[in-house]
Structures are given as structure tokens and as C-alpha cells.
C-alpha atoms as a PDB file:
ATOM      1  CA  UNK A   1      47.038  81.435 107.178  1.00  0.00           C
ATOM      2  CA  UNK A   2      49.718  83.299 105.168  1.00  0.00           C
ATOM      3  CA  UNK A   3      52.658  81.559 103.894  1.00  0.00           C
ATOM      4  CA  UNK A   4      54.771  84.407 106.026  1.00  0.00           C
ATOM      5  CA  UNK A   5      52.650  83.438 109.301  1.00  0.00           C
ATOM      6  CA  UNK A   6      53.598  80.015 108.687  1.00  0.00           C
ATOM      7  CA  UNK A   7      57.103  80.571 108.442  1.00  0.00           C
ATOM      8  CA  UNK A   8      57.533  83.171 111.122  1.00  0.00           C
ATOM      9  CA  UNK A   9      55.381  80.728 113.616  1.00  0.00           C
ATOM     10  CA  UNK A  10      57.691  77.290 112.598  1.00  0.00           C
ATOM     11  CA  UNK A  11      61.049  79.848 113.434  1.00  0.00           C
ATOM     12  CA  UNK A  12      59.479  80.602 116.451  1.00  0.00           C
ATOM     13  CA  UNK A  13      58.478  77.232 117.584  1.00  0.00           C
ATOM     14  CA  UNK A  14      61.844  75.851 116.323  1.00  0.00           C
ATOM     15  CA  UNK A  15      63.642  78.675 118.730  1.00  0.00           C
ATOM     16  CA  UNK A  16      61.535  77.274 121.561  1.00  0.00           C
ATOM     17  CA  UNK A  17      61.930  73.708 121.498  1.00  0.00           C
ATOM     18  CA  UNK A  18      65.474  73.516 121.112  1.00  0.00           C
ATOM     19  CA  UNK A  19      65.217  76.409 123.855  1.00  0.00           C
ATOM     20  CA  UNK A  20      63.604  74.161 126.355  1.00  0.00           C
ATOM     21  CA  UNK A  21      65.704  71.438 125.309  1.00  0.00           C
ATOM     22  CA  UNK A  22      69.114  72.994 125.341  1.00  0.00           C
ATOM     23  CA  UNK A  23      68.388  74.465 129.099  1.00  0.00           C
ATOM     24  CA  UNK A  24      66.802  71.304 130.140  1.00  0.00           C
ATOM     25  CA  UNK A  25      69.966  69.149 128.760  1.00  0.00           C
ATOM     26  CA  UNK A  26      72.305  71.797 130.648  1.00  0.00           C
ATOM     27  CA  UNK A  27      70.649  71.326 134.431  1.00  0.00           C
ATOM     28  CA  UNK A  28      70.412  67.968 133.558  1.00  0.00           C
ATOM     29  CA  UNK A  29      74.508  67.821 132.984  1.00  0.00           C
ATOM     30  CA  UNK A  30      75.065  70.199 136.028  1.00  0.00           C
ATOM     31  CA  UNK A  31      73.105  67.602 138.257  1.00  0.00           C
ATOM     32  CA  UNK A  32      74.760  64.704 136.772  1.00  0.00           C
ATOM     33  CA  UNK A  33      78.198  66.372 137.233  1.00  0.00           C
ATOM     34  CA  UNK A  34      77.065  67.185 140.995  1.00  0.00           C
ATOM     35  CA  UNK A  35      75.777  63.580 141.864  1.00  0.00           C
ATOM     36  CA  UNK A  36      78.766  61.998 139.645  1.00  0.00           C
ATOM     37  CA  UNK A  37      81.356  63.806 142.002  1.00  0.00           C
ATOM     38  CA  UNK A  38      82.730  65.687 139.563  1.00  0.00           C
ATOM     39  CA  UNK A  39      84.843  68.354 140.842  1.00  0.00           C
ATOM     40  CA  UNK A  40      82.495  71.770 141.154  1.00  0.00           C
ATOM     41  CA  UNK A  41      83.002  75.142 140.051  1.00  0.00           C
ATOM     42  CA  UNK A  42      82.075  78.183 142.041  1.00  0.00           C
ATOM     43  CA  UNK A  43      79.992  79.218 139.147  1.00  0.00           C
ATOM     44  CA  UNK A  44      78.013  75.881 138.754  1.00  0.00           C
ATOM     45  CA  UNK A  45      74.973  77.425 141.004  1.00  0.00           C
ATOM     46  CA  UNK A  46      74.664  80.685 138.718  1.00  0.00           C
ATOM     47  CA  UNK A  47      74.759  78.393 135.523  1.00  0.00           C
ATOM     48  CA  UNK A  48      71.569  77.012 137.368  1.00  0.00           C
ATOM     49  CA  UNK A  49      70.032  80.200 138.138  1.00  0.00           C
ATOM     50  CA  UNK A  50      70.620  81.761 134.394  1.00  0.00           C
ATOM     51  CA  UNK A  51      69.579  78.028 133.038  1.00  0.00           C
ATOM     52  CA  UNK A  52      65.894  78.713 135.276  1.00  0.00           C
ATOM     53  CA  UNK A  53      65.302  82.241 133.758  1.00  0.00           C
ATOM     54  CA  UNK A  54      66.185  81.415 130.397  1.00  0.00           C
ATOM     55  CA  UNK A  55      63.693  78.661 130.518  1.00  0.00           C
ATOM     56  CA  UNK A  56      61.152  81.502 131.702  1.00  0.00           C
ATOM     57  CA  UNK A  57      62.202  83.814 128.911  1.00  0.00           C
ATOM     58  CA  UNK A  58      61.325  81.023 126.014  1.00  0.00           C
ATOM     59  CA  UNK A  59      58.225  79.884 127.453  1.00  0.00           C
ATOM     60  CA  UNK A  60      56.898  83.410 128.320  1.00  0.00           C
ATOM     61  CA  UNK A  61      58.175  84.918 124.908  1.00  0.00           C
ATOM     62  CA  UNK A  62      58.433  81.505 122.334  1.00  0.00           C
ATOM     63  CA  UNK A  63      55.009  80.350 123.085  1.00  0.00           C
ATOM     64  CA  UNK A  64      52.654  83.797 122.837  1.00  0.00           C
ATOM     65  CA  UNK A  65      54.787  84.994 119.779  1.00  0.00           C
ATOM     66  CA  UNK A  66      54.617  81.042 118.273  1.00  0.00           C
ATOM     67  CA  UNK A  67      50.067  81.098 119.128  1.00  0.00           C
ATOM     68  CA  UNK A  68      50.020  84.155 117.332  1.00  0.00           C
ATOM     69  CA  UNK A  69      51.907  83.731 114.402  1.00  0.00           C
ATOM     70  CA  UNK A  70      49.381  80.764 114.221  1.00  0.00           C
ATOM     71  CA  UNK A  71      46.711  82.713 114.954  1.00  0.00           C
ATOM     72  CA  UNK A  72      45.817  81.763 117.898  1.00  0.00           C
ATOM     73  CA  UNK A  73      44.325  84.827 120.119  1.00  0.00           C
ATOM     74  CA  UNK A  74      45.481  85.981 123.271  1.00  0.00           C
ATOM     75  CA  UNK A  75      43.102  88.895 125.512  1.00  0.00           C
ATOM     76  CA  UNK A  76      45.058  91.875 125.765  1.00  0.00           C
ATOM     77  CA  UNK A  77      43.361  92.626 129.112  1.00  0.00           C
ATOM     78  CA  UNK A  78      43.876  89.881 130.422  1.00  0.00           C
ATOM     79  CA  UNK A  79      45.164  89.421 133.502  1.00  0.00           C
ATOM     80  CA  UNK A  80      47.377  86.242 132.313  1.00  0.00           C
ATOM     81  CA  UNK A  81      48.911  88.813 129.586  1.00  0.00           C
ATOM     82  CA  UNK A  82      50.264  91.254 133.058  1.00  0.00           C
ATOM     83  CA  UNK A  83      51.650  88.307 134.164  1.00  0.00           C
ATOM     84  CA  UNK A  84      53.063  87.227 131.286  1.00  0.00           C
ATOM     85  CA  UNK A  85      55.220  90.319 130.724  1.00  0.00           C
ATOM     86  CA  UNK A  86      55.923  90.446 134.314  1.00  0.00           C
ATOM     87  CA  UNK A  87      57.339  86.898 134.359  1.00  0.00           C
ATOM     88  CA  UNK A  88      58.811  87.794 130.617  1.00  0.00           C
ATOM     89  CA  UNK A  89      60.861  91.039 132.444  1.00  0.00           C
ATOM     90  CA  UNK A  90      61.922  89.303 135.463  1.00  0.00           C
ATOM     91  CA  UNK A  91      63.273  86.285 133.875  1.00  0.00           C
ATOM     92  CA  UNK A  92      65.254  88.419 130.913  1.00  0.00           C
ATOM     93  CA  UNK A  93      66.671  90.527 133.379  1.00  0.00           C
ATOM     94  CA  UNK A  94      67.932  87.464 135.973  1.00  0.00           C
ATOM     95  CA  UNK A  95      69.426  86.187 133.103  1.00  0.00           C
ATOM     96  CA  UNK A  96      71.360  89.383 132.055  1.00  0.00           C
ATOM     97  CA  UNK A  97      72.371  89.478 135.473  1.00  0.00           C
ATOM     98  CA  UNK A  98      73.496  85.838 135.576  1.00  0.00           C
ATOM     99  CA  UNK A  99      75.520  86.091 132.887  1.00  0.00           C
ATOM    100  CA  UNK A 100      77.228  89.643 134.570  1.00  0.00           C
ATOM    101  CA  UNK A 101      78.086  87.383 137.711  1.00  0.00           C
ATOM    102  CA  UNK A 102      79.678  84.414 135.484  1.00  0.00           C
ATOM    103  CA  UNK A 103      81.694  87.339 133.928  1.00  0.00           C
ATOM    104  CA  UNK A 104      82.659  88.626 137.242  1.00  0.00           C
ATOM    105  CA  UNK A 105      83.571  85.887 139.305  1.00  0.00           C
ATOM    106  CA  UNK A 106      85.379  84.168 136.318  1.00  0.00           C
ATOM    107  CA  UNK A 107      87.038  87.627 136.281  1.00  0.00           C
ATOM    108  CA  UNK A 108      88.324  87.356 139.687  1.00  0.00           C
ATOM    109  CA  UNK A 109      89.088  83.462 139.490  1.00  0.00           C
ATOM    110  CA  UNK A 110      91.273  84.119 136.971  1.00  0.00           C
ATOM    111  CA  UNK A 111      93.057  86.660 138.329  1.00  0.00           C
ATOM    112  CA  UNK A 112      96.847  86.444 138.896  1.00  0.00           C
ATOM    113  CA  UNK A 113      98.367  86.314 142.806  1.00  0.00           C
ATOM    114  CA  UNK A 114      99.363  89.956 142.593  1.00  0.00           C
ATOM    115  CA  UNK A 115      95.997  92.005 141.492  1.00  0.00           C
ATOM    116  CA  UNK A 116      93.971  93.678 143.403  1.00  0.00           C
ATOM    117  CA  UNK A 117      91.292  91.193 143.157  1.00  0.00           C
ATOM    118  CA  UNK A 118      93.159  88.090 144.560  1.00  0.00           C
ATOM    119  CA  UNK A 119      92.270  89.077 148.043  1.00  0.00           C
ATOM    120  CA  UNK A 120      88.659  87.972 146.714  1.00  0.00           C
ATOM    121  CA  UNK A 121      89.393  84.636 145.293  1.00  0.00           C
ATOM    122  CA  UNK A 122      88.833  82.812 148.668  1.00  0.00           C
ATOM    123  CA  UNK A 123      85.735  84.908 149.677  1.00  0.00           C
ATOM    124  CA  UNK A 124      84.044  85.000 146.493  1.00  0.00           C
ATOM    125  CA  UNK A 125      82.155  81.424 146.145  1.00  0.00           C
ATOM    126  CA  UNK A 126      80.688  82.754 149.676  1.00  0.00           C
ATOM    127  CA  UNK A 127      78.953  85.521 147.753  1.00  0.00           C
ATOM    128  CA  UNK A 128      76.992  83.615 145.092  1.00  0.00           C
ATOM    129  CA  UNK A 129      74.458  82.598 146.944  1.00  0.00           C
ATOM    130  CA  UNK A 130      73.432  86.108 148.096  1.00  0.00           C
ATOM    131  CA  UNK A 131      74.303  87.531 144.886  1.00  0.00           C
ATOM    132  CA  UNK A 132      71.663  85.450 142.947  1.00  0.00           C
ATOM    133  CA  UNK A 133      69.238  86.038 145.269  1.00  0.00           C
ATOM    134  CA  UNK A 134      69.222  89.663 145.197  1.00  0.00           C
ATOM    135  CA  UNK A 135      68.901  89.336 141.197  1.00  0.00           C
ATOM    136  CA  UNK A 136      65.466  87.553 141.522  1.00  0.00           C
ATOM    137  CA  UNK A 137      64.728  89.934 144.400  1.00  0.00           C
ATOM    138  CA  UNK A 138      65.698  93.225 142.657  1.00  0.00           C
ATOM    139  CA  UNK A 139      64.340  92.108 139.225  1.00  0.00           C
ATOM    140  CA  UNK A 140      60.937  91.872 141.114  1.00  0.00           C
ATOM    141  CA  UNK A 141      61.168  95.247 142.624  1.00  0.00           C
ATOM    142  CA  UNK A 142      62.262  96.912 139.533  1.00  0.00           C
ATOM    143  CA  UNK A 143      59.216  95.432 137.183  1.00  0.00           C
ATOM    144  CA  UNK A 144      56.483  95.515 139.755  1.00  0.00           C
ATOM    145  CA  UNK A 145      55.464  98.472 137.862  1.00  0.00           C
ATOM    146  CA  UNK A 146      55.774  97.263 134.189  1.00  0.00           C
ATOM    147  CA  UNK A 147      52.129  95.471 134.387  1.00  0.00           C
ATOM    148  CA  UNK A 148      51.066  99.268 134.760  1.00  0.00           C
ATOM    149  CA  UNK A 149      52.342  99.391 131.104  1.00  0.00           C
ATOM    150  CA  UNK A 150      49.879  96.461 129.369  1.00  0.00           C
ATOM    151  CA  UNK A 151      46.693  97.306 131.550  1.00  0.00           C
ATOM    152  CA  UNK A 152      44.173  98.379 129.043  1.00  0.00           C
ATOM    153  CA  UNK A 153      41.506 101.084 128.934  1.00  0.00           C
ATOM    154  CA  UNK A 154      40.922 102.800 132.181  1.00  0.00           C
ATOM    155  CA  UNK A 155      44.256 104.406 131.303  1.00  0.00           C
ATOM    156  CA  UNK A 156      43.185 105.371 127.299  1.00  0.00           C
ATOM    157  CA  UNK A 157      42.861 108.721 128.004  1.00  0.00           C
ATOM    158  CA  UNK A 158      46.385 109.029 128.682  1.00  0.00           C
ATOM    159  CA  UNK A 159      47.630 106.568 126.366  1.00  0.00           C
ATOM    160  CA  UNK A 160      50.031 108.087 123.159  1.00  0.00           C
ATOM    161  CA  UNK A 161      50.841 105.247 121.466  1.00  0.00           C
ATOM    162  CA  UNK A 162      50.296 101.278 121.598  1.00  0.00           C
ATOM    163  CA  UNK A 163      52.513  98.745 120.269  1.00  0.00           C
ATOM    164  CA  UNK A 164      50.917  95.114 119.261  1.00  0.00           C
ATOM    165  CA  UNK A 165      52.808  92.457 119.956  1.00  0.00           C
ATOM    166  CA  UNK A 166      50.042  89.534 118.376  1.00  0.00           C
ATOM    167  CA  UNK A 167      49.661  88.207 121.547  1.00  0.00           C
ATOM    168  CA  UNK A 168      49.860  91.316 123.951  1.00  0.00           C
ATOM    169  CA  UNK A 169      49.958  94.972 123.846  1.00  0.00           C
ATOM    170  CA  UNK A 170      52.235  97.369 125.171  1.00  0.00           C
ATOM    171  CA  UNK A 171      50.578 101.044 126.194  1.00  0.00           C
ATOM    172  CA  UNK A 172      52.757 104.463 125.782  1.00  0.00           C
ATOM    173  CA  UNK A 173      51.938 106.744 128.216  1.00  0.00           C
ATOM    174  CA  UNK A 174      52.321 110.823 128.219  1.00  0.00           C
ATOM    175  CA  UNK A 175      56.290 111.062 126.956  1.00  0.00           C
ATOM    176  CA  UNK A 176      57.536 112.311 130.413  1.00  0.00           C
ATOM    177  CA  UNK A 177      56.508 109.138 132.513  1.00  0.00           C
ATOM    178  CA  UNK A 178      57.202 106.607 129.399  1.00  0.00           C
ATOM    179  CA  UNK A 179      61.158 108.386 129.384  1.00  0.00           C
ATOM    180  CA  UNK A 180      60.925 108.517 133.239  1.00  0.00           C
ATOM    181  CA  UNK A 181      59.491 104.144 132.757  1.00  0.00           C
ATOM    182  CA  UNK A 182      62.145 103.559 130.539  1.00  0.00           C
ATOM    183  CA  UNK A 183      65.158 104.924 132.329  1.00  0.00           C
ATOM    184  CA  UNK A 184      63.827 103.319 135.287  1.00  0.00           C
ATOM    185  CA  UNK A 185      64.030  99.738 133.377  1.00  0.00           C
ATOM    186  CA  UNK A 186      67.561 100.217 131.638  1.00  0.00           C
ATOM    187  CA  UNK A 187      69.468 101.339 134.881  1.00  0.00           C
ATOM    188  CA  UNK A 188      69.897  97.667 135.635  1.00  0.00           C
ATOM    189  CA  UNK A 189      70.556  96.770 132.007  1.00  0.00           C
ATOM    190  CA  UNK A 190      72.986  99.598 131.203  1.00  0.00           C
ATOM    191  CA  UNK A 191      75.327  98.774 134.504  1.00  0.00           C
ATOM    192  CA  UNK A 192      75.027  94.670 133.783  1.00  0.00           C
ATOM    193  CA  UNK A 193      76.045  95.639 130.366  1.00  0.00           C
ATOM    194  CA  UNK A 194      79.127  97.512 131.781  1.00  0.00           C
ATOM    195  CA  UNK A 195      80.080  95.162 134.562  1.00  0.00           C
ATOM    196  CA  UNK A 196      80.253  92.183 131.517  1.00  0.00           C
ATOM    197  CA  UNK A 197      82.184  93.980 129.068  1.00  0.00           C
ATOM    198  CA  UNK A 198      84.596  95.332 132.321  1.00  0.00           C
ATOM    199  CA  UNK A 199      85.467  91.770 133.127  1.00  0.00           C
ATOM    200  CA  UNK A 200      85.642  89.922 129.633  1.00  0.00           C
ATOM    201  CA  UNK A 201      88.030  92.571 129.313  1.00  0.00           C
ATOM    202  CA  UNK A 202      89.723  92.024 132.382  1.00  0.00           C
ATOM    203  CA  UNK A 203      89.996  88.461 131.496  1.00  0.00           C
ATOM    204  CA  UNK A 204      91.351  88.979 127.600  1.00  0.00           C
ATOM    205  CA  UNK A 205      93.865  90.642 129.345  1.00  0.00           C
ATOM    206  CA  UNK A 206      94.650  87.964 131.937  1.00  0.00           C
ATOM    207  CA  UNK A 207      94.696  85.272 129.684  1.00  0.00           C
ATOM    208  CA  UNK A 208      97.141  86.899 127.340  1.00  0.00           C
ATOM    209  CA  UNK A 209      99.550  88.141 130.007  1.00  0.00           C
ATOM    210  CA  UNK A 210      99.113  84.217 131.564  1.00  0.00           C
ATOM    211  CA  UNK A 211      99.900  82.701 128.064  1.00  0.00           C
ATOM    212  CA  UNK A 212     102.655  85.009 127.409  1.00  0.00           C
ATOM    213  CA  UNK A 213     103.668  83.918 130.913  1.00  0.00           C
ATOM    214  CA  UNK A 214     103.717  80.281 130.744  1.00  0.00           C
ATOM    215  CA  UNK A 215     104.911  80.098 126.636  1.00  0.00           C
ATOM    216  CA  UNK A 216     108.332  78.043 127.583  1.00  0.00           C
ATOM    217  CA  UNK A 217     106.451  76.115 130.860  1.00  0.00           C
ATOM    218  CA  UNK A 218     105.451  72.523 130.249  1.00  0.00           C
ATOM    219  CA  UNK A 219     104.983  70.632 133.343  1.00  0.00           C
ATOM    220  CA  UNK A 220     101.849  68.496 132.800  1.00  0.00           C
ATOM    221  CA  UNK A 221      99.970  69.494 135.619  1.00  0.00           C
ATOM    222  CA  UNK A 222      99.953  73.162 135.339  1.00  0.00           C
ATOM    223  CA  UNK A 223      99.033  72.851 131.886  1.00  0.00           C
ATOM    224  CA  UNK A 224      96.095  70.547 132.570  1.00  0.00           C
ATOM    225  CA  UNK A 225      94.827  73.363 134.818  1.00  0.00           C
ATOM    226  CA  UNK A 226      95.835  75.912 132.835  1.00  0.00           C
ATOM    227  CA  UNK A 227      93.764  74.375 129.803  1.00  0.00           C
ATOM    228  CA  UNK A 228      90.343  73.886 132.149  1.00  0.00           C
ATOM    229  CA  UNK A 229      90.180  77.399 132.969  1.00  0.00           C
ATOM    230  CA  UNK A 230      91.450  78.497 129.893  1.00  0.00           C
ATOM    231  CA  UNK A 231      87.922  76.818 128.366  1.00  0.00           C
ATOM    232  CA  UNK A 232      85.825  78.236 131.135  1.00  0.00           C
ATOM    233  CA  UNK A 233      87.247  81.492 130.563  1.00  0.00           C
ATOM    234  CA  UNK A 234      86.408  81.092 127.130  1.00  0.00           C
ATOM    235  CA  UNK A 235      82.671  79.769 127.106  1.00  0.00           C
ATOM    236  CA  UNK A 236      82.345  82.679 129.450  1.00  0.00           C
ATOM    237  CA  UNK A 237      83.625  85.005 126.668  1.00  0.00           C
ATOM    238  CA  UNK A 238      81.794  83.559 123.908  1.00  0.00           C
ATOM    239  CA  UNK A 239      78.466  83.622 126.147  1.00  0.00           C
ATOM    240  CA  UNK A 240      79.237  87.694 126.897  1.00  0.00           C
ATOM    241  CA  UNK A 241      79.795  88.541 123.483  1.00  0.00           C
ATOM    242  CA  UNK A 242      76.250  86.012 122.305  1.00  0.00           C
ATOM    243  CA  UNK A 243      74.151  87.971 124.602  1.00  0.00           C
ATOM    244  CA  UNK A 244      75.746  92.015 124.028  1.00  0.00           C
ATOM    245  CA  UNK A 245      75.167  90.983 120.169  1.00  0.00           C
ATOM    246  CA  UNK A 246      71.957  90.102 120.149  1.00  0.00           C
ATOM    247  CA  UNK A 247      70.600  92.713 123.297  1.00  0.00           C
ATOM    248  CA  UNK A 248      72.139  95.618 120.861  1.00  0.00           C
ATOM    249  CA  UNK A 249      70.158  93.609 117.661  1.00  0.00           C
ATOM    250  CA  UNK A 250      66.944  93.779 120.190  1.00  0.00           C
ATOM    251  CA  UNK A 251      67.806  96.834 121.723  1.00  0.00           C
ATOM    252  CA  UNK A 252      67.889  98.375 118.011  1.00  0.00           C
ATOM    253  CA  UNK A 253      64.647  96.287 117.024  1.00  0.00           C
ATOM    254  CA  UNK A 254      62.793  98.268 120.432  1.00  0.00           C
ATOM    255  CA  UNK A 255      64.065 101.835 119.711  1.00  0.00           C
ATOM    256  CA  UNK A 256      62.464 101.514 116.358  1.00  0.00           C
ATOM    257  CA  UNK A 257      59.480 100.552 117.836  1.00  0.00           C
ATOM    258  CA  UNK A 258      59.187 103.455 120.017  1.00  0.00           C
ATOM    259  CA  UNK A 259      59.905 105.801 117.344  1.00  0.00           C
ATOM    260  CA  UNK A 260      56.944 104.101 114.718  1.00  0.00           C
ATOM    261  CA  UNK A 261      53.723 105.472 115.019  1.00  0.00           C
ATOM    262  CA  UNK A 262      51.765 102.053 114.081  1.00  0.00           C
ATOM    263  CA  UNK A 263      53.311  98.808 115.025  1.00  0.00           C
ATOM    264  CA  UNK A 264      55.084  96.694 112.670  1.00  0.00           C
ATOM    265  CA  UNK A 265      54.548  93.843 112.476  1.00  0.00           C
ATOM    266  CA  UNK A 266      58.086  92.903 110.848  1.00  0.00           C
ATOM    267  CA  UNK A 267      59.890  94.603 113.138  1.00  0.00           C
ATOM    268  CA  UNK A 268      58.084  93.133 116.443  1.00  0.00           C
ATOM    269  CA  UNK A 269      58.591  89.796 115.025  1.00  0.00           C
ATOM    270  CA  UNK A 270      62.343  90.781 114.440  1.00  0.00           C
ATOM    271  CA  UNK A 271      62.773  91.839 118.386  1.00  0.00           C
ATOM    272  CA  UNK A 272      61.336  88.660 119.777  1.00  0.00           C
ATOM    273  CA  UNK A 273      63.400  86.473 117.444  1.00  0.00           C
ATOM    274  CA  UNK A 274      66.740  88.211 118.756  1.00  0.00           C
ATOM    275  CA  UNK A 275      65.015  88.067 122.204  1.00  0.00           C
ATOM    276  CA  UNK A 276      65.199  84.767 121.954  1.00  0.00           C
ATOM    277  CA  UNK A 277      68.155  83.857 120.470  1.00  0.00           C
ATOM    278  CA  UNK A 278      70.401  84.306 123.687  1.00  0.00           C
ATOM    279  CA  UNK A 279      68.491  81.952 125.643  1.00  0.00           C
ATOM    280  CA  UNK A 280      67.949  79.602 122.928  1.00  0.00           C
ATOM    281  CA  UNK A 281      71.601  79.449 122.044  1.00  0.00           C
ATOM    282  CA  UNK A 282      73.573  79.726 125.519  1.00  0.00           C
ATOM    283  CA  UNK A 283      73.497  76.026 126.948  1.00  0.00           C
ATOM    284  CA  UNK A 284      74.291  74.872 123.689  1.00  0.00           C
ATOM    285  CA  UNK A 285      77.760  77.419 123.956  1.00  0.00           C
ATOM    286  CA  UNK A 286      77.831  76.578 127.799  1.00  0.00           C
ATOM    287  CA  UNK A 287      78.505  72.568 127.350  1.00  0.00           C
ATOM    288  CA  UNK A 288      80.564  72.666 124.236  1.00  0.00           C
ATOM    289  CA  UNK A 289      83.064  74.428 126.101  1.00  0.00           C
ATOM    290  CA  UNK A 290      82.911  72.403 128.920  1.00  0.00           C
ATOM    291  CA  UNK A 291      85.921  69.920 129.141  1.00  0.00           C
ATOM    292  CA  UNK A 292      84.093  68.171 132.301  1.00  0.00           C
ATOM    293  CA  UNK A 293      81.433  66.257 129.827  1.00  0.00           C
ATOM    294  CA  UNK A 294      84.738  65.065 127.693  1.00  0.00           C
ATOM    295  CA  UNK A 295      86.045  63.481 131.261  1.00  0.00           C
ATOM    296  CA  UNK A 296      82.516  62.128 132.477  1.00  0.00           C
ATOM    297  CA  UNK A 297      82.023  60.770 128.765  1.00  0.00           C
ATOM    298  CA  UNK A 298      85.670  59.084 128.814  1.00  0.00           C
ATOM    299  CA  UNK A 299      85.627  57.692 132.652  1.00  0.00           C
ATOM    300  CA  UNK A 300      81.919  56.092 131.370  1.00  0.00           C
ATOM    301  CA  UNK A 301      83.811  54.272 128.619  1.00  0.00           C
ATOM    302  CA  UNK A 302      87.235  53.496 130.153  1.00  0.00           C
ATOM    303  CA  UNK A 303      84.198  51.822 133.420  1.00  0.00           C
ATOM    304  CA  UNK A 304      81.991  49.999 130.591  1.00  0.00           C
ATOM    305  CA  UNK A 305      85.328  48.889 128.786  1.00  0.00           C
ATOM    306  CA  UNK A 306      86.248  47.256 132.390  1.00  0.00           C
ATOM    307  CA  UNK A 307      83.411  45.606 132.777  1.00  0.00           C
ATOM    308  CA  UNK A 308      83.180  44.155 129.625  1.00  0.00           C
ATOM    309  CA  UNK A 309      86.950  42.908 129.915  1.00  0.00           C
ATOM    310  CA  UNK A 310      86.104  41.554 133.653  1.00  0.00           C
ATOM    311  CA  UNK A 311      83.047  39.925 132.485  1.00  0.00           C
ATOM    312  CA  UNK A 312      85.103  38.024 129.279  1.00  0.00           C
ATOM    313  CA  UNK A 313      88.199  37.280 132.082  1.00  0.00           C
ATOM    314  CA  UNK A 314      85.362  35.793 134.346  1.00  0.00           C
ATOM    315  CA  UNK A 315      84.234  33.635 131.026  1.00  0.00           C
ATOM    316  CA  UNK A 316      88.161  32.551 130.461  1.00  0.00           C
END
């Protein structure tokens, strides 16, 4: 094995660990904030939902990209490798969507009394449910027809081009049904894309006109709530602005690809890595901003201190 193999496979491997065990660690904290009685946020149940389908996108991408930087050979025609890419699609675009709807309805949370989206502050948590639903649904319906694009040689007569990903290969049809596949795929991805930057923009705004606002104000209460979704606000922020970086770093990576005649190696391995990097890097943004593990963590302590006390009063 070549020292770059080596390397590329440990980055890979390293991205997919801490993957799985930054998305496990944040359903395990949105449980134990649920069972602990913490106090809920409408947008708990689509931190679930984009945890789930970033779990899908490391294991479907981390593990075939880590196997064959070792190596390790995967059957092209296969029908595990359709699935894979179906499962790969579906899950990358649930979590794009995910992270729209956390934009959205942080959006309209935030909202001041006189916009024209307070009359949806009330309904809104109603819509969640539905909403993520028709993102699994829709994601579905949209790639049902991507396995058409790694099924193998009864096509090869109309195949242009083919793109190896180590692991899998991706088939390039005549150039009017690849631009008519293509377009077909980014309609979802090009209006999520707009939606998120729409509302972190929205929300920029609110928060400065809210801070601007409240400058002189410094009753205790309002600034305790001010400060919680001030922090949710911004871990939503930080989260849109992670995953528009690296989709335009992938997005660039892909292009390239499309345009290259042979498949490069460097530059496949360069589009999984940013591929990865939003999924493997979100829970991690998700509970730092969180100010409810700070409170869990401190109510733990102030309990354990009681106890302890009790238990030495008790000795007395």
C-alpha cells in the first residue's frame, strides 16, 4: 500500500469515527434532555431527523471511500453498490433539508411581534412533523432514478464517460439526459440552498435590530431568554454557514469531475472528504452552542453536592 493510500484511508476513517460518535453523542443528549425534563425546543425533533441522515451519510460515504483507500474491493455491479448511492443521496439530501427547516423555523421563532411571520409562531411546531416527513418522502422520489446512474454494462453503449469512485462507479450517459439527470437532482438542492441563506439572513437581521432594541434593558429575566435564543440562533448560523462552505467546496470538487475526461483520483478523494465534513462536524457545533448541557451539567452537580452534604449532616 502507498504511503498516500495510507494517509488518505486513516483521514477517512478518522472523519468517520468521530462522525458516528459526534451524531451518536448528540441523540444521546437530545434523549437525555427529553427524559431529564428539560424544557423542549420546537426544533429538537428535526435535530433528530438531520442527526439520523447524517449518520447514513458517514456510514454510506466514510466506510466505501475508507475500504478502498485500503484496498479493499467493492463490485461495481453490485447490487449493494445501487443501494449504497441510493441510501448515500437520500440521506445527504434529508440532511440539507434538515438543516433548511432549523433555519426556517428558528427564522420565524425569532421573529419580532410585528412581522409578517408572527402569525406563524403558534402554528409552526404543528408543522414539523409533516415537514420532516415529506423530506424522507420526497428525497426517495427524487433519487429513485439515480441507481439508473451506477448500473453497469447493459447501458455501455450509451455510456460517455465513467467516473471511479474506488469503491463504486458513476456512469455518464448521452449529454442531454445526464444535463436533464442533473437538473433533476439540484432542484431540491438549489431551493434548500436559498431557503437557508433567506432565513440566516432574516435572522442576522433580527438579532441586530433585537440587540439594538434591548441595549439599555436589564431585567434578569428577559435577558436570560434573550441569551438562550440568542445561542440557538447562533449554532443555527454557524451550522448554515458549515454546510454552504463545504457543499460549494464539494459542489466545486463534482463540477470538475464532470468536466475531466479520466477520473482523478485526487480530486474524488477531495469531494468525499468535504462530503463528509458537514456531517462529521455538525453535532460537535450543535452541542457547543447549546446552553441546556451547561444547566443539565450544573443541576447534576448542585444534586450530587446535596447529597454528599445530606449524607455528611446524616453522619453529624
Amino acid at each position: 500500500m502507498a504511503t498516500g493510500d495510507l494517509v488518505v484511508g486513516m483521514v477517512f476513517l478518522s472523519q468517520t469515527i468521530l462522525g458516528i460518535l459526534g451524531n451518536f453523542s448528540l441523540l444521546c443528549h437530545c434523549l437525555l434532555l427529553h427524559f431529564t425534563g428539560c424544557r423542549a425546543r420546537c426544533t429538537d425533533l428535526i435535530l433528530r431527523h438531520l442527526t439520523i441522515a447524517n449518520s447514513l451519510v458517514i456510514i454510506t460515504k466514510g466506510v466505501p471511500q475508507t475500504m478502498a483507500a485500503f484496498g479493499l474491493k467493492y463490485y461495481s455491479q453490485d447490487f449493494r453498490c445501487i443501494l449504497l448511492f441510493f441510501v448515500q443521496r437520500v440521506a445527504r439530501g434529508v440532511s440539507m433539508e434538515s438543516t433548511c427547516l432549523l433555519s426556517v423555523f428558528q427564522a420565524i421563532t425569532i421573529s419580532p411581534q410585528n412581522s409578517m411571520w408572527a402569525v406563524l409562531k403558534g402554528k409552526a411546531p404543528r408543522y414539523i412533523v409533516p415537514s420532516t416527513t415529506v423530506c424522507w418522502i420526497l428525497n426517495i422520489l427524487i433519487n429513485t432514478i439515480f441507481p439508473l446512474s451506477v448500473i453497469g454494462k447493459w447501458m455501455d453503449a450509451n455510456i460517455t464517460r465513467k467516473t471511479d469512485y474506488g469503491y463504486c462507479s458513476s456512469v455518464f450517459y448521452h449529454k442531454l439526459i445526464a444535463s436533464l439527470f442533473a437538473a433533476w437532482l439540484s432542484f431540491s438542492d438549489v431551493l434548500a440552498l436559498g431557503l437557508m441563506l433567506w432565513a440566516s439572513g432574516s435572522m442576522v437581521s433580527t438579532l441586530y435590530r433585537h440587540k439594538q432594541r434591548v441595549r439599555h434593558i436589564h431585567t434578569t429575566s428577559h435577558s436570560t431568554r434573550s441569551s438562550v435564543e440568542s445561542r440557538a440562533t447562533q449554532s443555527i448560523l454557524v451550522l448554515v454557514s458549515t454546510f454552504v462552505f463545504f457543499y460549494a467546496l464539494s459542489s466545486i470538487c463534482q463540477i470538475c469531475l464532470s468536466f475531466l475526461n479520466t477520473s482523478s483520483r485526487l480530486v474524488v478523494n477531495m469531494s468525499a472528504f468535504f462530503t463528509m465534513c458537514f456531517p462529521f462536524l455538525s453535532p460537535f457545533v450543535l452541542m457547543s452552542y447549546d446552553s441546556r448541557v451547561t444547566r443539565l451539567s450544573f443541576a447534576w452537580r448542585t444534586k450530587e453536592n446535596s447529597n454528599i452534604l445530606g449524607h455528611l449532616g446524616g453522619s453529624v
